[in-house]
N, C-alpha and C. Protein backbone atom coordinates (compact mmCIF):
# COMPACT_ATOMS: atom_id res chain seq x y z
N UNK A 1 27.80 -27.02 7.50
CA UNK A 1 27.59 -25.78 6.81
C UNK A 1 26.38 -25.09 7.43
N UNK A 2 26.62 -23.76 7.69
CA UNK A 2 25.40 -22.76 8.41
C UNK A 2 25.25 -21.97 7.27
N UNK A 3 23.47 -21.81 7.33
CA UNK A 3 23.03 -20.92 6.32
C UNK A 3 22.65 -19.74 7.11
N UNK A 4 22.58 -18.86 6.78
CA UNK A 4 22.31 -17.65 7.10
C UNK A 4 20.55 -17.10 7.23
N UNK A 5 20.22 -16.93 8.47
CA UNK A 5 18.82 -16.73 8.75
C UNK A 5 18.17 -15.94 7.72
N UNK A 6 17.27 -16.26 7.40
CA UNK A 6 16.59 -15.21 6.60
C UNK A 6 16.12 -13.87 7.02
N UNK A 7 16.18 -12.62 6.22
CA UNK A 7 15.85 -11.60 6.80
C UNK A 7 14.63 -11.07 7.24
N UNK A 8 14.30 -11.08 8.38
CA UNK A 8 12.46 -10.35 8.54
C UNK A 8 11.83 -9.87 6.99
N UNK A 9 11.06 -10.02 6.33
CA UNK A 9 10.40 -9.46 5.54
C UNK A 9 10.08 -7.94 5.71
N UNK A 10 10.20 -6.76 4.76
CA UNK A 10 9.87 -5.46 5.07
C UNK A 10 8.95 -4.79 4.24
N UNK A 11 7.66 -4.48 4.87
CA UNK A 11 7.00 -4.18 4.00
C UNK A 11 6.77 -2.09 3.80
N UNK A 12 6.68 -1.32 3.15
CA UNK A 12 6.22 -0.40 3.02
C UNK A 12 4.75 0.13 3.19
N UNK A 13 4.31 0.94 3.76
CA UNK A 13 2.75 1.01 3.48
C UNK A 13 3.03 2.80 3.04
N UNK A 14 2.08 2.70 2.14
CA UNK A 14 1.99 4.39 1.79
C UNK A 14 0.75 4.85 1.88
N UNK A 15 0.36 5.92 2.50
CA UNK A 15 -0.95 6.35 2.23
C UNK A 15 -0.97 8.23 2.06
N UNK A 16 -1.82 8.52 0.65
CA UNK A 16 -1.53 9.38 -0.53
C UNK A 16 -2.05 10.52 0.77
N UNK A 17 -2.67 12.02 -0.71
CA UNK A 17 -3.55 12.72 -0.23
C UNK A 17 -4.85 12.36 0.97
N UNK A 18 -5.00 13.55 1.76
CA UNK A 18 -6.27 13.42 2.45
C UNK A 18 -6.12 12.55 3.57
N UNK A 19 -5.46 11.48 3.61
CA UNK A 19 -5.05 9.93 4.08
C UNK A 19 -4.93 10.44 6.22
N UNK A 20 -4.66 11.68 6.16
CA UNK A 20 -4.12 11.97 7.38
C UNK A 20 -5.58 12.90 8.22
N UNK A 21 -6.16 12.47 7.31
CA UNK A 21 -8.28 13.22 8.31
C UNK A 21 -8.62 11.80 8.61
N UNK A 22 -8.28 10.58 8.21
CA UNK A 22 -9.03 9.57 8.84
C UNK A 22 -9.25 9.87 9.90
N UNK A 23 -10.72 9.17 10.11
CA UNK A 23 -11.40 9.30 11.42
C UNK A 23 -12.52 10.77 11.83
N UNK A 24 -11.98 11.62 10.79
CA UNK A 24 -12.75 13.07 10.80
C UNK A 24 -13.22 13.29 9.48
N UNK A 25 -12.68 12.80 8.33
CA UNK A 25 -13.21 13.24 7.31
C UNK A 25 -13.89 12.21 6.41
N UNK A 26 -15.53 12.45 6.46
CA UNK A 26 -16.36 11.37 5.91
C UNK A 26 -16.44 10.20 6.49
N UNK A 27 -16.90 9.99 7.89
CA UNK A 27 -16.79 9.15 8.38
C UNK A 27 -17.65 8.20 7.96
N UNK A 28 -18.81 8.31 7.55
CA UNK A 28 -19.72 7.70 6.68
C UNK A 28 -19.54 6.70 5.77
N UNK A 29 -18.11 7.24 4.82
CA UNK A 29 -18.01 6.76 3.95
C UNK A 29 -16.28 6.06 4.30
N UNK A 30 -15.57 6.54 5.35
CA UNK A 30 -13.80 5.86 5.71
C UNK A 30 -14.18 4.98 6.78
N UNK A 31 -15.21 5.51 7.77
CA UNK A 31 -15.29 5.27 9.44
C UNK A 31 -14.67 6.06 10.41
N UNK A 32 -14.68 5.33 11.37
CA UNK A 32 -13.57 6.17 12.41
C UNK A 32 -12.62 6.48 12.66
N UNK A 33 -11.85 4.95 12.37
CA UNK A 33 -10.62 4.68 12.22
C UNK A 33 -9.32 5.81 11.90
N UNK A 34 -8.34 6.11 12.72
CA UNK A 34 -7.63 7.32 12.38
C UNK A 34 -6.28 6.70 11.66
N UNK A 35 -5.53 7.52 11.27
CA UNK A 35 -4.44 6.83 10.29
C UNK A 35 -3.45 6.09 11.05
N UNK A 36 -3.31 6.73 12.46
CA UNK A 36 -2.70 5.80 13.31
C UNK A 36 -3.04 4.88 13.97
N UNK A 37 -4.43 4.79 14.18
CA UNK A 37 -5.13 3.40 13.99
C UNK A 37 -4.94 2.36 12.74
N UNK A 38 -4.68 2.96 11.87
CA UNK A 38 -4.69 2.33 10.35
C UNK A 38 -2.93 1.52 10.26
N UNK A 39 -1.79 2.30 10.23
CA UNK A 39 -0.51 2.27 10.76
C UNK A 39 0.15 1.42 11.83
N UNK A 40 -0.76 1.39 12.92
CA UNK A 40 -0.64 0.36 14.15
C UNK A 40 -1.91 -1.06 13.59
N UNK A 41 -2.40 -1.18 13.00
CA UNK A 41 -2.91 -2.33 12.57
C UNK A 41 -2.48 -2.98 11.38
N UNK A 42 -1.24 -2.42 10.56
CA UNK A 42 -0.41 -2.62 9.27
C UNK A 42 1.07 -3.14 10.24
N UNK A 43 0.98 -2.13 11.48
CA UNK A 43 2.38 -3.10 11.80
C UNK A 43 2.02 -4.54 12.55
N UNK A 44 0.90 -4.14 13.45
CA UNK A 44 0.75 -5.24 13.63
C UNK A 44 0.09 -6.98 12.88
N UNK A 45 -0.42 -6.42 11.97
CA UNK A 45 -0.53 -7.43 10.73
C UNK A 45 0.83 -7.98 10.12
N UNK A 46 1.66 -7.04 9.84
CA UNK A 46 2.94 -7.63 9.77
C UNK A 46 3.44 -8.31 10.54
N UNK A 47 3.68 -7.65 11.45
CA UNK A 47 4.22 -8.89 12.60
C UNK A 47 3.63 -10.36 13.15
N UNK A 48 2.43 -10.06 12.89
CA UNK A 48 2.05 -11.58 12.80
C UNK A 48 2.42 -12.44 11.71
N UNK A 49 2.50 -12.02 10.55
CA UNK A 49 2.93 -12.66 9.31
C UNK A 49 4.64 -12.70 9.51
N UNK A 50 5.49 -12.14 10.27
CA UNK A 50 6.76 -12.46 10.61
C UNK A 50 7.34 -11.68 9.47
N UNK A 51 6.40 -10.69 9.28
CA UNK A 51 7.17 -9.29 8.65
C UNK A 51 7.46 -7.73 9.44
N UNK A 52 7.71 -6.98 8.99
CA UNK A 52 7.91 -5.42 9.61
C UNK A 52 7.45 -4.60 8.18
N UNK A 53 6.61 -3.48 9.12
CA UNK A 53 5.90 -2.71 8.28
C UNK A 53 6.07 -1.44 8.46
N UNK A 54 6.89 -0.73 7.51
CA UNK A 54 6.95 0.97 7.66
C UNK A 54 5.78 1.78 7.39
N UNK A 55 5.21 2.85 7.66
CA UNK A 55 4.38 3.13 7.66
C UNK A 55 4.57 4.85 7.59
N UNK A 56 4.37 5.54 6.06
CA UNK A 56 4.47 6.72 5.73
C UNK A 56 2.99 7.68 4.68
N UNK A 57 2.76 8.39 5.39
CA UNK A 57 1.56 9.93 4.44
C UNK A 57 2.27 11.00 4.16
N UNK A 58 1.65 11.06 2.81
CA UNK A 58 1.93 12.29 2.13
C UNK A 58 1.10 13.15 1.15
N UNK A 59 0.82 14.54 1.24
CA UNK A 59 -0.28 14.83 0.38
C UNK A 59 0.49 15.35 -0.47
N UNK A 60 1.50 15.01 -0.77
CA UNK A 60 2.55 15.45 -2.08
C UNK A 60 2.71 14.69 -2.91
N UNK A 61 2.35 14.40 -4.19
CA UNK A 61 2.53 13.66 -5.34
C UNK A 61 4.27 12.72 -5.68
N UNK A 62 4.98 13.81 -5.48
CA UNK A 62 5.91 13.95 -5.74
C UNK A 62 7.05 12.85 -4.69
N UNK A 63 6.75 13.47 -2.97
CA UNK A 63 6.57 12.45 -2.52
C UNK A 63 7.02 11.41 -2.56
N UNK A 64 5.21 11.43 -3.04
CA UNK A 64 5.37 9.69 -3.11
C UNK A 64 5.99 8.88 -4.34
N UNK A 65 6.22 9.19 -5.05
CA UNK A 65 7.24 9.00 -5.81
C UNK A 65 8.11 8.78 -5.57
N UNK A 66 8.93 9.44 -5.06
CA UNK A 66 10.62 9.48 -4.66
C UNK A 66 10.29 8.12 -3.42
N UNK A 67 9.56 8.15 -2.51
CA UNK A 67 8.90 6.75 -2.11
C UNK A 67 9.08 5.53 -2.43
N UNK A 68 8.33 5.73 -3.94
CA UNK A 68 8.13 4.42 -4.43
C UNK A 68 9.23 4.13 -5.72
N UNK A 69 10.22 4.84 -5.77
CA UNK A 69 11.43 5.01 -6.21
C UNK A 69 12.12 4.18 -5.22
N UNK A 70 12.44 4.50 -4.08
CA UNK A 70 13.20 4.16 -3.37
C UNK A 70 12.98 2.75 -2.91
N UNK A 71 11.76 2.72 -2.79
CA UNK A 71 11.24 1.49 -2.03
C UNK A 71 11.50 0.10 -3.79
N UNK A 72 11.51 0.56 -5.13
CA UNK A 72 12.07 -0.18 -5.82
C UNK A 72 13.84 -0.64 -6.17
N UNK A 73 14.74 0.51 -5.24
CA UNK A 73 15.71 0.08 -5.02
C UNK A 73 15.89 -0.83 -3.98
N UNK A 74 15.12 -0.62 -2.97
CA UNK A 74 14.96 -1.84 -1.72
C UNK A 74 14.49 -3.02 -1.93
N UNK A 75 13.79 -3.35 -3.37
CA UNK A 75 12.98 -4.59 -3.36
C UNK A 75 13.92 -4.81 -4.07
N UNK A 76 15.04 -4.08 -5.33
CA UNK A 76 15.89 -4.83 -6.47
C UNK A 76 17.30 -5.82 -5.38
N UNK A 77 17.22 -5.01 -3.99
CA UNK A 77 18.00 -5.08 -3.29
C UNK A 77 18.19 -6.42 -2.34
N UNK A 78 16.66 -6.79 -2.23
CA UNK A 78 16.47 -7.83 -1.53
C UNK A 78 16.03 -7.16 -0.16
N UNK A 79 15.53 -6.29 -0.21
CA UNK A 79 15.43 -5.81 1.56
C UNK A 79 14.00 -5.24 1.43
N UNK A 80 13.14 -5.14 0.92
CA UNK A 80 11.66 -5.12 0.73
C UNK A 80 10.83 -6.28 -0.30
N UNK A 81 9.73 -6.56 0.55
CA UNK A 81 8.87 -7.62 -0.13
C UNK A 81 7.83 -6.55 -1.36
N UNK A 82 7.65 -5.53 -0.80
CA UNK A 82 7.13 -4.80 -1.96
C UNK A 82 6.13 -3.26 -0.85
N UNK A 83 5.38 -2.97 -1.58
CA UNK A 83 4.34 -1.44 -1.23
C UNK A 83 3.19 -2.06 -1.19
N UNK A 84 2.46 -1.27 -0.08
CA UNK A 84 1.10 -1.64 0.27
C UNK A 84 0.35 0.43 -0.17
N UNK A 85 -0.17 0.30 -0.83
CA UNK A 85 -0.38 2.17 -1.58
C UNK A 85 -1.90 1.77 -1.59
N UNK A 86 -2.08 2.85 -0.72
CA UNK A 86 -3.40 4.02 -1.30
C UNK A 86 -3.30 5.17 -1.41
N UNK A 87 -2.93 5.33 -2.59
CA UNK A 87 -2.86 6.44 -3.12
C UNK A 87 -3.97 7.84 -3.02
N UNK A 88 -5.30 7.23 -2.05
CA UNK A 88 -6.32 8.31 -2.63
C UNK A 88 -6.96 8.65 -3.97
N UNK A 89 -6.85 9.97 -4.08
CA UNK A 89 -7.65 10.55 -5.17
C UNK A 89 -6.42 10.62 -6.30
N UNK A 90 -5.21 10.10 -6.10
CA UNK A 90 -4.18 10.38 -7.14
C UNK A 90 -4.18 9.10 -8.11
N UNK A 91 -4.93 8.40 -6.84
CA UNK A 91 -5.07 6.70 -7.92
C UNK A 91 -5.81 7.20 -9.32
N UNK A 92 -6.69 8.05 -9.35
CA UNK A 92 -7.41 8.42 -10.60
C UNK A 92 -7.28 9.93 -11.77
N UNK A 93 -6.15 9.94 -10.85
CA UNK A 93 -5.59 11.16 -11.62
C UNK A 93 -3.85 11.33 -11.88
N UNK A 94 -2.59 10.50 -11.56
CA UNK A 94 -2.00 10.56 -11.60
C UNK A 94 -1.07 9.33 -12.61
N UNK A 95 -0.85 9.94 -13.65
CA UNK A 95 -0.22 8.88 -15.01
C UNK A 95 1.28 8.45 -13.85
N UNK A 96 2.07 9.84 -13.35
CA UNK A 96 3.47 10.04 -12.73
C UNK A 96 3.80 8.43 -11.86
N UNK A 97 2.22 8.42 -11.25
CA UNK A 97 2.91 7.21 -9.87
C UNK A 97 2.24 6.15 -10.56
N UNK A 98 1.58 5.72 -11.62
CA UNK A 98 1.40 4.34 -12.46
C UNK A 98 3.12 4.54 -13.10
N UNK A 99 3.59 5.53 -13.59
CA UNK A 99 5.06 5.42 -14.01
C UNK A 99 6.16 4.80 -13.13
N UNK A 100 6.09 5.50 -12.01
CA UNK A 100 6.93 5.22 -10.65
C UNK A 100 6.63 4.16 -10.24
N UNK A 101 5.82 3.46 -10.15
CA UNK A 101 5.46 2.23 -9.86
C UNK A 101 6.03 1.29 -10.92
N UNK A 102 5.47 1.50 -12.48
CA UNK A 102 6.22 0.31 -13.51
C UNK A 102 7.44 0.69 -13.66
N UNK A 103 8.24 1.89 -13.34
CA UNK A 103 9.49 1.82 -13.75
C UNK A 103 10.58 1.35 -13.16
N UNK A 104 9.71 1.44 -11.18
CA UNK A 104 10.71 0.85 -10.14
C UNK A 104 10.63 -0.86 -10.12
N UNK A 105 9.52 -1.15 -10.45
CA UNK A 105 9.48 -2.86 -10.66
C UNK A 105 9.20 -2.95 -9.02
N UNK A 106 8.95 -2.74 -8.54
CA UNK A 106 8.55 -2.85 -6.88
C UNK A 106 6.89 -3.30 -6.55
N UNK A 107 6.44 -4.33 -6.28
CA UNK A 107 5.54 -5.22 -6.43
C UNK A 107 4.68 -4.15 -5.20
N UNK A 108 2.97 -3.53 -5.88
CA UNK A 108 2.23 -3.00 -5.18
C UNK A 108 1.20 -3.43 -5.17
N UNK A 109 0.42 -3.46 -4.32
CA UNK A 109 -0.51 -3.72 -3.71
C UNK A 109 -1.72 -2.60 -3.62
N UNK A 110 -2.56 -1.98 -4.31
CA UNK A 110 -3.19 -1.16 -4.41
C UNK A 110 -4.81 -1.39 -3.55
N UNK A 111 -5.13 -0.25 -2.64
CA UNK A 111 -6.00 -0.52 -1.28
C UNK A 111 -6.27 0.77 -1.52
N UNK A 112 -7.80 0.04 -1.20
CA UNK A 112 -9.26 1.59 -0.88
C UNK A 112 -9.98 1.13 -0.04
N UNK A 113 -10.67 1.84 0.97
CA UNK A 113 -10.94 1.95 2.53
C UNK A 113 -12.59 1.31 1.57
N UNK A 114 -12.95 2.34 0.72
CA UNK A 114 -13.97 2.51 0.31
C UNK A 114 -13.97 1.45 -1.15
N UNK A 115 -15.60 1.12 -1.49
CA UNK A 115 -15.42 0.55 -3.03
C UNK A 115 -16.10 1.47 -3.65
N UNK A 116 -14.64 1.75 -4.33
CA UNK A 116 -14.60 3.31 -5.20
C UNK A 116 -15.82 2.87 -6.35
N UNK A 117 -15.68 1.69 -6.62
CA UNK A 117 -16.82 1.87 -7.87
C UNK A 117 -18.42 1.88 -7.67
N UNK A 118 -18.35 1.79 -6.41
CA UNK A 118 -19.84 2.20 -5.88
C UNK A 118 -20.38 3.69 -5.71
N UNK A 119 -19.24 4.46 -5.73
CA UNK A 119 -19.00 5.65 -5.44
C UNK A 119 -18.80 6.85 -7.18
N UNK A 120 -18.61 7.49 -7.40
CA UNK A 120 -18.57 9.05 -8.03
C UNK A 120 -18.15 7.93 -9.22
N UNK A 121 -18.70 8.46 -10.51
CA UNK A 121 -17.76 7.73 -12.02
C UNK A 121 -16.62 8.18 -11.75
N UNK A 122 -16.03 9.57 -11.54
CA UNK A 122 -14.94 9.96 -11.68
C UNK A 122 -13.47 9.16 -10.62
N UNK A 123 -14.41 7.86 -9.82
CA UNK A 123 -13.72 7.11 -8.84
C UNK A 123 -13.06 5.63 -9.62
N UNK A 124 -13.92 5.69 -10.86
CA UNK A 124 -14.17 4.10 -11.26
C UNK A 124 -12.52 4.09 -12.05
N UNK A 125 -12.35 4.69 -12.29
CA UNK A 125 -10.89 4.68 -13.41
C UNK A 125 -9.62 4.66 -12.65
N UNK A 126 -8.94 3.62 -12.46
CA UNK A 126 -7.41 4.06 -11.87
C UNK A 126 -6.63 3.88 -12.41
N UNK A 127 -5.84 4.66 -12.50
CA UNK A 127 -4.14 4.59 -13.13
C UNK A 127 -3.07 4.19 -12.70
N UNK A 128 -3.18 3.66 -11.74
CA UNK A 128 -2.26 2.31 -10.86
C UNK A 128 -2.67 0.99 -10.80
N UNK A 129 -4.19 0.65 -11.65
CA UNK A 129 -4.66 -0.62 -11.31
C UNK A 129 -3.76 -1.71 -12.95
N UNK A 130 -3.31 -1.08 -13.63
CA UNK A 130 -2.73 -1.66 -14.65
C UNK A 130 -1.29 -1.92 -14.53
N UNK A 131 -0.43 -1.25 -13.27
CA UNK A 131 0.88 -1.92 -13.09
C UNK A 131 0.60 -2.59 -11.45
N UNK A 132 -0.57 -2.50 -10.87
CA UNK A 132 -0.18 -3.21 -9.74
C UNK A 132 -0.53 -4.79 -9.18
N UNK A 133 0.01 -5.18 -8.52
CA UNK A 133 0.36 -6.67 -8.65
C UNK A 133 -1.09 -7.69 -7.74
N UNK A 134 -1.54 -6.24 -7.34
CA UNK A 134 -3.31 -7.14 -6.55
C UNK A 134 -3.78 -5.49 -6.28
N UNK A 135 -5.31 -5.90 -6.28
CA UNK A 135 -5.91 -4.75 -5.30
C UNK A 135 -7.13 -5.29 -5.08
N UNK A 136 -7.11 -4.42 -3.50
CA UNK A 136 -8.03 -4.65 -2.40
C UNK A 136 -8.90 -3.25 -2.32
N UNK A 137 -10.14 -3.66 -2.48
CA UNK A 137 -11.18 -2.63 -2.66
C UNK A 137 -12.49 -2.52 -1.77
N UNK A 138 -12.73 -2.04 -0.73
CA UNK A 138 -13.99 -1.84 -0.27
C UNK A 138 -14.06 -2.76 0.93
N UNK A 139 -13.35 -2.90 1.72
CA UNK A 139 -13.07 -3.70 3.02
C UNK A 139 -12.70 -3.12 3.99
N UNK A 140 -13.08 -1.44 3.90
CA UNK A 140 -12.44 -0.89 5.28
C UNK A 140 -10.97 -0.98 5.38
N UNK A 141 -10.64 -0.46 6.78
CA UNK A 141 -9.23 -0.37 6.96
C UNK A 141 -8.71 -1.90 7.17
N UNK A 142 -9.82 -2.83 7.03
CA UNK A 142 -9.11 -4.53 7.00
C UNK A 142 -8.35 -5.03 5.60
N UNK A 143 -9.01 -3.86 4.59
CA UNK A 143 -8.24 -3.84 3.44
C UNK A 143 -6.89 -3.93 3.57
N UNK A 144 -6.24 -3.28 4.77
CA UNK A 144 -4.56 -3.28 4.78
C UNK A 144 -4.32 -4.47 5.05
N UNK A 145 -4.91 -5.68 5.85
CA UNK A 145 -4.40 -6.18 6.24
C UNK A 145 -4.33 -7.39 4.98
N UNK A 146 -5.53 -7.29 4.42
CA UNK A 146 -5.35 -8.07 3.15
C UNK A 146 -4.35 -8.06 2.51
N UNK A 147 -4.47 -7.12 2.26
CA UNK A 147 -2.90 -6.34 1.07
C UNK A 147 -1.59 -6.80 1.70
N UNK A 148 -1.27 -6.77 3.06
CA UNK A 148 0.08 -6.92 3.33
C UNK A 148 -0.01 -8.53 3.34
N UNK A 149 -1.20 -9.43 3.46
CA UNK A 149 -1.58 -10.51 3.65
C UNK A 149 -0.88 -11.24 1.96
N UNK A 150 -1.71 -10.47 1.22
CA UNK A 150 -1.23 -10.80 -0.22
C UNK A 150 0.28 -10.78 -0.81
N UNK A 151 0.75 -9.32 -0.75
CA UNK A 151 2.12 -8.93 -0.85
C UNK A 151 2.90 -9.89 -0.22
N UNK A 152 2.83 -10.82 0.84
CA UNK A 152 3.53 -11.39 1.93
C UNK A 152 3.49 -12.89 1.10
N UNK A 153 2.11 -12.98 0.24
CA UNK A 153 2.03 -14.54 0.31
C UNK A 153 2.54 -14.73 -1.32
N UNK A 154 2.65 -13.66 -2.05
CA UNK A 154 3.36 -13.44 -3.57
C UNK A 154 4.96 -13.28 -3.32
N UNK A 155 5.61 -12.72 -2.21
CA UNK A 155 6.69 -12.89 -1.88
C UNK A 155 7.81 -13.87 -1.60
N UNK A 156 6.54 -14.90 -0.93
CA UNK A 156 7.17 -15.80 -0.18
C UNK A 156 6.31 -17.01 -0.95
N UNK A 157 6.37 -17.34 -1.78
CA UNK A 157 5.58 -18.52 -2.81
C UNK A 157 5.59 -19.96 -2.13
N UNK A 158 4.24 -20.23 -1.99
CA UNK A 158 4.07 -21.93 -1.40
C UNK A 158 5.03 -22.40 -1.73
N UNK A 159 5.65 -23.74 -0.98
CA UNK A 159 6.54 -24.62 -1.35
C UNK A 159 6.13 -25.26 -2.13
């Protein structure tokens, strides 16, 4: 009897508003790092972990939603391990994608370049940190790699 190979693991990465000035905007506080620097170090983190990593920005709310909609039909499906989201500034202002997130059941991973709570009060509150399944805070763009690190190792549960 032959079993059937298992499928590459697929991960999603989303990154919200603003997400597309990396490297120009506030370098102080993001670094240098540009989003396709950020994107090419998410696929290649995946691929070392013997996953594949899509890699999509959007400064549309909405978006990302339909996103993370979709990407919960892919995980009910068996063909995504889950979302790697930074949402940005929507993490603290948006009830819609804490909805989209608990309603798709699609296991996220919530990532900030920066540690928001060192930063503005109006940073400290998120509205994705109560449906998502880990978050990585204040580690730079190595934060992604955590996150897909995590998502990968909640997926695939020790023997």
């Amino acid at each position: 009897m032959t079993t059937a190979p298992n499928p590459t693991p697929r991960i999603l990465v989303l990154n919200g508003p603003n997400l597309n000035l990396l490297g120009t905007r506030e370098p102080a506080v993001y670094g240098a790092t540009t989003l396709a620097d950020v994107e090419a170090l998410c696929r290649d983190a995946a691929q070392q972990k013997g996953a594949e990593a899509e890699c999509r920005q959007s400064n549309h709310e909405g978006q990302l939603i339909d996103w993370i909609h979709e990407a919960g039909v892919a995980h009910r499906a068996g063909q995504l391990a889950g979302v790697v989201f930074n949402a940005g500034a929507y993490t603290h202002t948006s009830v819609a994608l804490h909805d989209a997130i608990k309603g798709s059941g699609v296991p996220v991973i919530e990532v900030h370049i920066s540690n928001v709570h060192a930063r503005e009060s109006f940073r400290h509150h998120s509205w994705l940190s109560p449906v998502a399944a880990g978050i990585v805070v204040g580690f730079g763009v190595d934060g992604y790699v955590l996150a897909i690190e995590g998502l990968l190792r909640k997926a695939r549960p020790a023997p």
